[in-house]
PDB file of N, CA and C in Angstrom:
ATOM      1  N   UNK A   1      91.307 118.285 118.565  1.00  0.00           N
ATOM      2  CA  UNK A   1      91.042 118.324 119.974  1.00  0.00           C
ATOM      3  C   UNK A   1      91.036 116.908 120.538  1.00  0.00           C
ATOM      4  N   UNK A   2      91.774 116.937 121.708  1.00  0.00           N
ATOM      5  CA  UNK A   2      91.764 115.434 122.294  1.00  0.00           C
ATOM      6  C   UNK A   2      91.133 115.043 123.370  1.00  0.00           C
ATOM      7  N   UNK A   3      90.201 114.642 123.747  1.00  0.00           N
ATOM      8  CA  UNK A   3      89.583 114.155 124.901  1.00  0.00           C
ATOM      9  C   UNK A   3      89.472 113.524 125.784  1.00  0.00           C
ATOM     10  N   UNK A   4      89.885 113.271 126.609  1.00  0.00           N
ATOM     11  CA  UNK A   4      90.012 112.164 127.646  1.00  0.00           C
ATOM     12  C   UNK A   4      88.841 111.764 128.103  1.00  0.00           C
ATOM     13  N   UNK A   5      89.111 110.089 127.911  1.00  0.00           N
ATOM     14  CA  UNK A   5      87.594 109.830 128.348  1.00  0.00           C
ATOM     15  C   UNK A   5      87.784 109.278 129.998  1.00  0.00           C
ATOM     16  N   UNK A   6      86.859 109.684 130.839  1.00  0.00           N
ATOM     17  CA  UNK A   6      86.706 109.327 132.443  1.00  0.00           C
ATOM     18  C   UNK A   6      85.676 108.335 133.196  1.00  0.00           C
ATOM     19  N   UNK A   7      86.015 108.053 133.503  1.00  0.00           N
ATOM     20  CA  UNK A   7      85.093 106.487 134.022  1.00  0.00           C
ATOM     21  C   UNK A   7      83.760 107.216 134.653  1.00  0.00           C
ATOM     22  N   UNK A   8      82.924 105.934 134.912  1.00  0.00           N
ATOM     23  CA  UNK A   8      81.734 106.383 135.236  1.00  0.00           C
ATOM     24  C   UNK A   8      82.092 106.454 136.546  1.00  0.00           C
ATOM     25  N   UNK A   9      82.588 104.885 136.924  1.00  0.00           N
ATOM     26  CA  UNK A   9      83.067 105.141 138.460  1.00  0.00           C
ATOM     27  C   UNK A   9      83.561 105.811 139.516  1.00  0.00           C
ATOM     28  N   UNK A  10      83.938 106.910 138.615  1.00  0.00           N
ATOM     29  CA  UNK A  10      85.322 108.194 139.254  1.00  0.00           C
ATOM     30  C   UNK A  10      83.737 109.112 139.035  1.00  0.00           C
ATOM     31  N   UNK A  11      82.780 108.850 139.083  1.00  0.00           N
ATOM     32  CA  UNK A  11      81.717 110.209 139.162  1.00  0.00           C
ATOM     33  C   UNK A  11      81.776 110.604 140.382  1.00  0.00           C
ATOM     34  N   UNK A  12      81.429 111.806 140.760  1.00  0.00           N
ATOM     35  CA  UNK A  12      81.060 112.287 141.835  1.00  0.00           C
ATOM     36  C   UNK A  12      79.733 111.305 142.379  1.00  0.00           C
ATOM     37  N   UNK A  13      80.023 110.616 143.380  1.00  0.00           N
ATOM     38  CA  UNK A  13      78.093 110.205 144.113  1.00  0.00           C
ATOM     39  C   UNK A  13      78.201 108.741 143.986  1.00  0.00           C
ATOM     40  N   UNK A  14      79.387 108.640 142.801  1.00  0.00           N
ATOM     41  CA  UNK A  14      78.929 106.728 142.498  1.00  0.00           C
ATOM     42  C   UNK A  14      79.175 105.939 142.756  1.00  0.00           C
ATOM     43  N   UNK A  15      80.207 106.001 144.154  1.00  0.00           N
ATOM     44  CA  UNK A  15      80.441 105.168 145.502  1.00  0.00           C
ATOM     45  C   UNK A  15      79.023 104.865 146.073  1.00  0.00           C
ATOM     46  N   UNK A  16      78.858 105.780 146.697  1.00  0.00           N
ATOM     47  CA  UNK A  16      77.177 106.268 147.332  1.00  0.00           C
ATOM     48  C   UNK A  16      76.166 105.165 146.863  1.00  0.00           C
ATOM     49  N   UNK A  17      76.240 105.280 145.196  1.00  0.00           N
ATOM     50  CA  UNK A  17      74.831 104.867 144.838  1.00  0.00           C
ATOM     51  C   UNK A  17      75.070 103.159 145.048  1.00  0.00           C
ATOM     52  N   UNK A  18      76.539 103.014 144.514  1.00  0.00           N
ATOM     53  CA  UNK A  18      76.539 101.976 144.473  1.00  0.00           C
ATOM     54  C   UNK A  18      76.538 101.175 145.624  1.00  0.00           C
ATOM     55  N   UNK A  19      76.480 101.457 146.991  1.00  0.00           N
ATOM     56  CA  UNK A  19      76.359 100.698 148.350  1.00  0.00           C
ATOM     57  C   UNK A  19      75.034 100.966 148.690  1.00  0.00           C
ATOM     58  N   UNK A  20      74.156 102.077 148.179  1.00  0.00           N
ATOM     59  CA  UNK A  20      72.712 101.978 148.291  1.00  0.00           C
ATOM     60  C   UNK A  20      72.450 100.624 147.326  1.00  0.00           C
ATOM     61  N   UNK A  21      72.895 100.532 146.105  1.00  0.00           N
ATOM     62  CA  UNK A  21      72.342  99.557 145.318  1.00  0.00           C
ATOM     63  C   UNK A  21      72.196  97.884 146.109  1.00  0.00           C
ATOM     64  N   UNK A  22      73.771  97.521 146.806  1.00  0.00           N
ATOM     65  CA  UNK A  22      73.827  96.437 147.352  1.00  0.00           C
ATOM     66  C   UNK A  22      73.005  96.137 148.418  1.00  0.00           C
ATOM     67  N   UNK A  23      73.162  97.608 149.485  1.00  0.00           N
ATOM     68  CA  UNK A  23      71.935  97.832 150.364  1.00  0.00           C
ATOM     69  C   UNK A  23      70.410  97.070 150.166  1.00  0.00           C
ATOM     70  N   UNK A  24      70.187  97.608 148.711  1.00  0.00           N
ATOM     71  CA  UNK A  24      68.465  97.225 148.620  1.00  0.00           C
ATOM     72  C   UNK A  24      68.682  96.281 148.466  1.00  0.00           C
ATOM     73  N   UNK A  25      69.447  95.937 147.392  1.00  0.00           N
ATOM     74  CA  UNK A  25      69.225  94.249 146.575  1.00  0.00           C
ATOM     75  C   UNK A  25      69.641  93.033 147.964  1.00  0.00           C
ATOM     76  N   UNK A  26      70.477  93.678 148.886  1.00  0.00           N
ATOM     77  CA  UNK A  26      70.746  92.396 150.227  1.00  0.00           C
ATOM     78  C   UNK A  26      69.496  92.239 151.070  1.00  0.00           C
ATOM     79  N   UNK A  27      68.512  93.995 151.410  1.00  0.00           N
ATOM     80  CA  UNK A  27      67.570  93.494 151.762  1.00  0.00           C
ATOM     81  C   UNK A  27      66.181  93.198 151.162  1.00  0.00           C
ATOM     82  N   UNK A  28      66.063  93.119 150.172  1.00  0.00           N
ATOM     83  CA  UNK A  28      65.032  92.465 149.435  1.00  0.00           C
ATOM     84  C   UNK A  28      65.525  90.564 149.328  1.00  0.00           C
ATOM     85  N   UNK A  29      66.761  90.531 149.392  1.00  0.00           N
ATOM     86  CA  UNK A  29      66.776  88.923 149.621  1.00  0.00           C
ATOM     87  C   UNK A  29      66.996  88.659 151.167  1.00  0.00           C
ATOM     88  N   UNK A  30      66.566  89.155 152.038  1.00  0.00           N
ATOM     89  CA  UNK A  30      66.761  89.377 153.301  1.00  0.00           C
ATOM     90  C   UNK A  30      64.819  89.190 153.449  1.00  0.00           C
ATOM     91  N   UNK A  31      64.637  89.597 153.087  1.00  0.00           N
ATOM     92  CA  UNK A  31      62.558  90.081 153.063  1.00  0.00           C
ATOM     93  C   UNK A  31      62.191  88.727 152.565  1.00  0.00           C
ATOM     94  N   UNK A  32      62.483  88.482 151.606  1.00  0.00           N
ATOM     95  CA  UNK A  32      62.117  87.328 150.508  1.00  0.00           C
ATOM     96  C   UNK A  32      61.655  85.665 151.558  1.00  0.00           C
ATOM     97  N   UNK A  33      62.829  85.185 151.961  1.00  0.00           N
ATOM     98  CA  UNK A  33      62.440  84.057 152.939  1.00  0.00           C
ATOM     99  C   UNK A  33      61.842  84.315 154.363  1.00  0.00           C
ATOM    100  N   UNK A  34      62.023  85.623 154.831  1.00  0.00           N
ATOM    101  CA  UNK A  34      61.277  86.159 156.434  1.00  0.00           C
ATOM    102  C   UNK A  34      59.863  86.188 156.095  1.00  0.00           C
ATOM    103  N   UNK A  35      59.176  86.923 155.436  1.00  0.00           N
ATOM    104  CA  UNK A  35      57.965  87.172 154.636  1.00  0.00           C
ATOM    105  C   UNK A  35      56.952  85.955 155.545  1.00  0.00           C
ATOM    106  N   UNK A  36      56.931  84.673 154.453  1.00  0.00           N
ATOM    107  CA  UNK A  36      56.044  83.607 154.975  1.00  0.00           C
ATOM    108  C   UNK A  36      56.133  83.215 156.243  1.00  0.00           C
ATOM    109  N   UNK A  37      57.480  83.566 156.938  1.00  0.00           N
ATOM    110  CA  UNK A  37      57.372  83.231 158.330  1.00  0.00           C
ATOM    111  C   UNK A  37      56.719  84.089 158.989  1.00  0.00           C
ATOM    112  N   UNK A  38      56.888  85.462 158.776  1.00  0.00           N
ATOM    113  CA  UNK A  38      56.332  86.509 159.609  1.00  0.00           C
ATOM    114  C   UNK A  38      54.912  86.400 159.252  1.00  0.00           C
ATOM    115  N   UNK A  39      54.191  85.637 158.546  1.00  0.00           N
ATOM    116  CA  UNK A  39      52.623  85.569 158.048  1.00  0.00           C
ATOM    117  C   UNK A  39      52.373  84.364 159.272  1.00  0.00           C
ATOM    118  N   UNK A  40      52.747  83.375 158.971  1.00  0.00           N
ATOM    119  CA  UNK A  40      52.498  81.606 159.854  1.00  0.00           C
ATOM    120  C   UNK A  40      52.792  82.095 160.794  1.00  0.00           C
ATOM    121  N   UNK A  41      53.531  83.404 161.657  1.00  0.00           N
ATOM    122  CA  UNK A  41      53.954  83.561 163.307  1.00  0.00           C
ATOM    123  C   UNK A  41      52.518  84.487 163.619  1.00  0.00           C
ATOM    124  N   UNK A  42      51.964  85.205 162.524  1.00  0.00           N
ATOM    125  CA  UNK A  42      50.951  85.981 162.627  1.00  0.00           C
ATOM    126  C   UNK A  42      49.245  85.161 162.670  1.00  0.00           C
ATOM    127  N   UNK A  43      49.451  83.964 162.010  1.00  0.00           N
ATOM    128  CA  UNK A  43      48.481  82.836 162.335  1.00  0.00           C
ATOM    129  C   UNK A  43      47.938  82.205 160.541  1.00  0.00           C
ATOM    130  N   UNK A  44      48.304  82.947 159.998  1.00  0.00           N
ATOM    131  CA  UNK A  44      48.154  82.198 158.718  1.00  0.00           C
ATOM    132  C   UNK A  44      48.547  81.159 158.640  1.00  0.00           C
ATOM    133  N   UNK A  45      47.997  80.455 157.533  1.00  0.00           N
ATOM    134  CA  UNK A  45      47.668  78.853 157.030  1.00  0.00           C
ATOM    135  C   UNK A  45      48.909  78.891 156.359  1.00  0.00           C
ATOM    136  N   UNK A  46      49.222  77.814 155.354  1.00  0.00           N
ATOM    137  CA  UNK A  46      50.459  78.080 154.714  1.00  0.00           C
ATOM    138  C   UNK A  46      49.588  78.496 153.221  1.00  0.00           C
ATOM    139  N   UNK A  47      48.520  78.711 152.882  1.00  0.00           N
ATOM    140  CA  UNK A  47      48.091  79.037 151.856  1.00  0.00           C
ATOM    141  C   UNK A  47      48.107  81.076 152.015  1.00  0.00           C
ATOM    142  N   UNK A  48      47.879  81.061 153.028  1.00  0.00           N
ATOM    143  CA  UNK A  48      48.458  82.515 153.652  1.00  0.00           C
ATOM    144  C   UNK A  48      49.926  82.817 153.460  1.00  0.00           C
ATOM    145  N   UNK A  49      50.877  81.906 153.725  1.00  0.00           N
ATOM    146  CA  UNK A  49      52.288  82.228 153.748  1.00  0.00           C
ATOM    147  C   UNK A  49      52.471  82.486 152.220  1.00  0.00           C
ATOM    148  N   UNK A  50      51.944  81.210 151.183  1.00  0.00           N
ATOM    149  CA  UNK A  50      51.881  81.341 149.826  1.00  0.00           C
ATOM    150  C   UNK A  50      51.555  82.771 148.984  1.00  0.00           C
ATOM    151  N   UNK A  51      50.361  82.987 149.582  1.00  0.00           N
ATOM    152  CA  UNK A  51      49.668  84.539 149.233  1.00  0.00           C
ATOM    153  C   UNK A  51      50.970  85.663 149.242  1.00  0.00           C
ATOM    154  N   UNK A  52      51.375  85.326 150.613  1.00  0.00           N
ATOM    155  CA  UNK A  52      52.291  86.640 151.529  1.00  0.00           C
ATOM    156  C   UNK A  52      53.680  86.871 150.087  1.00  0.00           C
ATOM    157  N   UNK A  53      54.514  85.569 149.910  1.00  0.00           N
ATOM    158  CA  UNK A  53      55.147  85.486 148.880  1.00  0.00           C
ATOM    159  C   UNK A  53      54.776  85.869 147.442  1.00  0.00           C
ATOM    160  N   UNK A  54      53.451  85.927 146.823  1.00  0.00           N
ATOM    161  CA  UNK A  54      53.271  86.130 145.947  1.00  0.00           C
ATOM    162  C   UNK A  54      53.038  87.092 145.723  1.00  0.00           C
ATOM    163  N   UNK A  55      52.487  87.986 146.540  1.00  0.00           N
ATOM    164  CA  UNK A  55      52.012  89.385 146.383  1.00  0.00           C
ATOM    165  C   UNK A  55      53.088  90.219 146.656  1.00  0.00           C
ATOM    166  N   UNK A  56      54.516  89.733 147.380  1.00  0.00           N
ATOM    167  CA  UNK A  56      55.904  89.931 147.230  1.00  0.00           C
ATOM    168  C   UNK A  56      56.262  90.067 145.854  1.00  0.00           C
ATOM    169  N   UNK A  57      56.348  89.301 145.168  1.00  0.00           N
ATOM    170  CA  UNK A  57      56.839  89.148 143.897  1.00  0.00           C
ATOM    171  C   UNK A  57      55.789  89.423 142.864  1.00  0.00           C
ATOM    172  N   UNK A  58      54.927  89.774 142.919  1.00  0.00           N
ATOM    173  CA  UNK A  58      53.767  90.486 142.275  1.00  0.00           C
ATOM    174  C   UNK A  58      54.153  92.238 142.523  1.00  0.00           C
ATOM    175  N   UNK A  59      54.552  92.808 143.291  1.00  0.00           N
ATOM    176  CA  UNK A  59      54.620  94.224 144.070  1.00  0.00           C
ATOM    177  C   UNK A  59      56.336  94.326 142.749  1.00  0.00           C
ATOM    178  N   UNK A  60      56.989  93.642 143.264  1.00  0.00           N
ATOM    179  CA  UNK A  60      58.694  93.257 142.866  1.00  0.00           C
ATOM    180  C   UNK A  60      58.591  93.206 140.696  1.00  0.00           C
ATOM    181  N   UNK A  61      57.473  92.571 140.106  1.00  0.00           N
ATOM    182  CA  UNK A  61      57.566  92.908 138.922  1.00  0.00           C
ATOM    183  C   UNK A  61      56.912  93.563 138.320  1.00  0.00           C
ATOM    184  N   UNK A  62      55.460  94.338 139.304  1.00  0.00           N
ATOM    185  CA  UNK A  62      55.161  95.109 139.084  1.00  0.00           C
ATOM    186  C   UNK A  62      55.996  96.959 139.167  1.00  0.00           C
ATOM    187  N   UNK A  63      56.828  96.970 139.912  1.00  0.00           N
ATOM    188  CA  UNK A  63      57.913  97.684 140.299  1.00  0.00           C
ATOM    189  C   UNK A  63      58.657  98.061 139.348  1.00  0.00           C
ATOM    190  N   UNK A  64      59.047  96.711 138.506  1.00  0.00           N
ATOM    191  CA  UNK A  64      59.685  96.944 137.791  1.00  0.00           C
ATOM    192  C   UNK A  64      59.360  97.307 136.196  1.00  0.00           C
ATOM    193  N   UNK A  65      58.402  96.953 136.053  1.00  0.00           N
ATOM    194  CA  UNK A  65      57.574  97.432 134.976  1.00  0.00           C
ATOM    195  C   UNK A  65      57.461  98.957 134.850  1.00  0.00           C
ATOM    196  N   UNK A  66      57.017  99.036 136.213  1.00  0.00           N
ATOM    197  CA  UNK A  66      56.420 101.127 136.733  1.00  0.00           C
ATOM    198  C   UNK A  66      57.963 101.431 136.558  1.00  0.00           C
ATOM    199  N   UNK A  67      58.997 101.652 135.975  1.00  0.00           N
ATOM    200  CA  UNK A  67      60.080 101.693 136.107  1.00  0.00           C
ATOM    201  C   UNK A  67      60.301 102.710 134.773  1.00  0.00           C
ATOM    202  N   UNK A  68      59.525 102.097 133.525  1.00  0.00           N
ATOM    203  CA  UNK A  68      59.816 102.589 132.357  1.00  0.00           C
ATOM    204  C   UNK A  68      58.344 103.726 132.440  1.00  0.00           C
ATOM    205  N   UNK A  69      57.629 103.777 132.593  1.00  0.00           N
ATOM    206  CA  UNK A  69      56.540 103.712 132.233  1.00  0.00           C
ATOM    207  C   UNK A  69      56.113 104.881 133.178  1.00  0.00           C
ATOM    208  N   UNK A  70      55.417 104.797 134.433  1.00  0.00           N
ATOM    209  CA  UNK A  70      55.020 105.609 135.072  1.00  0.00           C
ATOM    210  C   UNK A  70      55.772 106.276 135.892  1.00  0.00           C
ATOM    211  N   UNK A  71      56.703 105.613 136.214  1.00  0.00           N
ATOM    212  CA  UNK A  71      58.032 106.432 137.356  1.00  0.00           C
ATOM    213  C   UNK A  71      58.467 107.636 136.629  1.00  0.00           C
ATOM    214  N   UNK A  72      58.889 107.329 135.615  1.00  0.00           N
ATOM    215  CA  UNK A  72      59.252 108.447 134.170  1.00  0.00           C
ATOM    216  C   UNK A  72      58.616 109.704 134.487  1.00  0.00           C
ATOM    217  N   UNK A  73      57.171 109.365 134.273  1.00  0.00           N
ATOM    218  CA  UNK A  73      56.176 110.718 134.675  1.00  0.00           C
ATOM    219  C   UNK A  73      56.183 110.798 135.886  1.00  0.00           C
ATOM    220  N   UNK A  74      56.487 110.089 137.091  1.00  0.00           N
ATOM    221  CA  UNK A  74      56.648 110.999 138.205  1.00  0.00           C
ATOM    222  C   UNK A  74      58.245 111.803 138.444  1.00  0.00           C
ATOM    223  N   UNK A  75      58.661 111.136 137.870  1.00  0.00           N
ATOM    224  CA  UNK A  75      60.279 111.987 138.292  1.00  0.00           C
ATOM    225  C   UNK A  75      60.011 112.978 136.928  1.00  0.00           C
ATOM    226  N   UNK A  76      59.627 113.273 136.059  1.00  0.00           N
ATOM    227  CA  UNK A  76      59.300 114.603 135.246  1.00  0.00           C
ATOM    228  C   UNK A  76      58.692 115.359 136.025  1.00  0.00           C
ATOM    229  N   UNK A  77      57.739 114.894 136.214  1.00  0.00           N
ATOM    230  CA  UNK A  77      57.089 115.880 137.794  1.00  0.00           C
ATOM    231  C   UNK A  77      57.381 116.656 138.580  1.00  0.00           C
ATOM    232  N   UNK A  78      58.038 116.018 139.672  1.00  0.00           N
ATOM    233  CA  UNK A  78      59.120 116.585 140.482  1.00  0.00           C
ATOM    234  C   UNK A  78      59.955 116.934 139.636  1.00  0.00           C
ATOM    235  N   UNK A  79      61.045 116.671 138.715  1.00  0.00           N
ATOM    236  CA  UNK A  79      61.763 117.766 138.079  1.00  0.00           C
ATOM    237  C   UNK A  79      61.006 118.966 138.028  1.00  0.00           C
ATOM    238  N   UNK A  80      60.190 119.171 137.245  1.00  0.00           N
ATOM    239  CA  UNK A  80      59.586 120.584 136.940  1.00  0.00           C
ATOM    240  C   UNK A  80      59.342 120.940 138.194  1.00  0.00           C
ATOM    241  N   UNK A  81      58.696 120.218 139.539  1.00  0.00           N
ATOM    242  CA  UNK A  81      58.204 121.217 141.181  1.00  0.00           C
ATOM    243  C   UNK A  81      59.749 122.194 141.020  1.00  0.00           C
ATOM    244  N   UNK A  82      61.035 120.986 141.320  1.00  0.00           N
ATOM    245  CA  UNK A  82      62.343 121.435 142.109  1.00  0.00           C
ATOM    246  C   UNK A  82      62.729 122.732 140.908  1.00  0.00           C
ATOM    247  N   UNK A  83      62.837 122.606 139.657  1.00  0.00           N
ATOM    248  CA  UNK A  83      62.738 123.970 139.033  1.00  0.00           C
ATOM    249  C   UNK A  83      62.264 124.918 138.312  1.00  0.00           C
ATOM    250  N   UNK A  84      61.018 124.847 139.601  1.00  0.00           N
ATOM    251  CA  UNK A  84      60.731 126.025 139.579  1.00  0.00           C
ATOM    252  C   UNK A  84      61.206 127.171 140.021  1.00  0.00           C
TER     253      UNK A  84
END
């Protein structure tokens, strides 16, 4: 038996995902330098703007951690709600 093997790219959806992907990743570096400004226009110190950035990138590897770990058990979750 011979098989042809088919790209991932030719999937159904994986245009889609992949312009959602660029989507996030342009605006998370879009967020990244606005952040401390939108803190200092709000009246923070620059030890405030500092905070604003860190808890950015605190949220960003915490994210990514919950990725393996707890996201897992929520999308098992919802799998089992949707079939039911």
């Amino acid at each position: 038996m011979t098989r042809t093997k088919s790209s991932v790219i030719t999937a159904p959806g994986m245009a889609h995902l992949l312009v959602l992907v660029l989507f996030c990743f342009s605006g998370f570096a879009l967020l990244l330098p606005v952040s401390p400004q939108w803190a200092v226009h709000g009246g923070a110190d620059e030890f405030g703007a500092g905070l604003v950035t860190a808890v950015l990138m605190a949220t960003t590897v915490k994210s990514t951690h919950m990725g393996r770990n707890e996201s897992c058990g929520i999308q098992a979750y919802w799998a089992r709600q949707v079939l039911r």
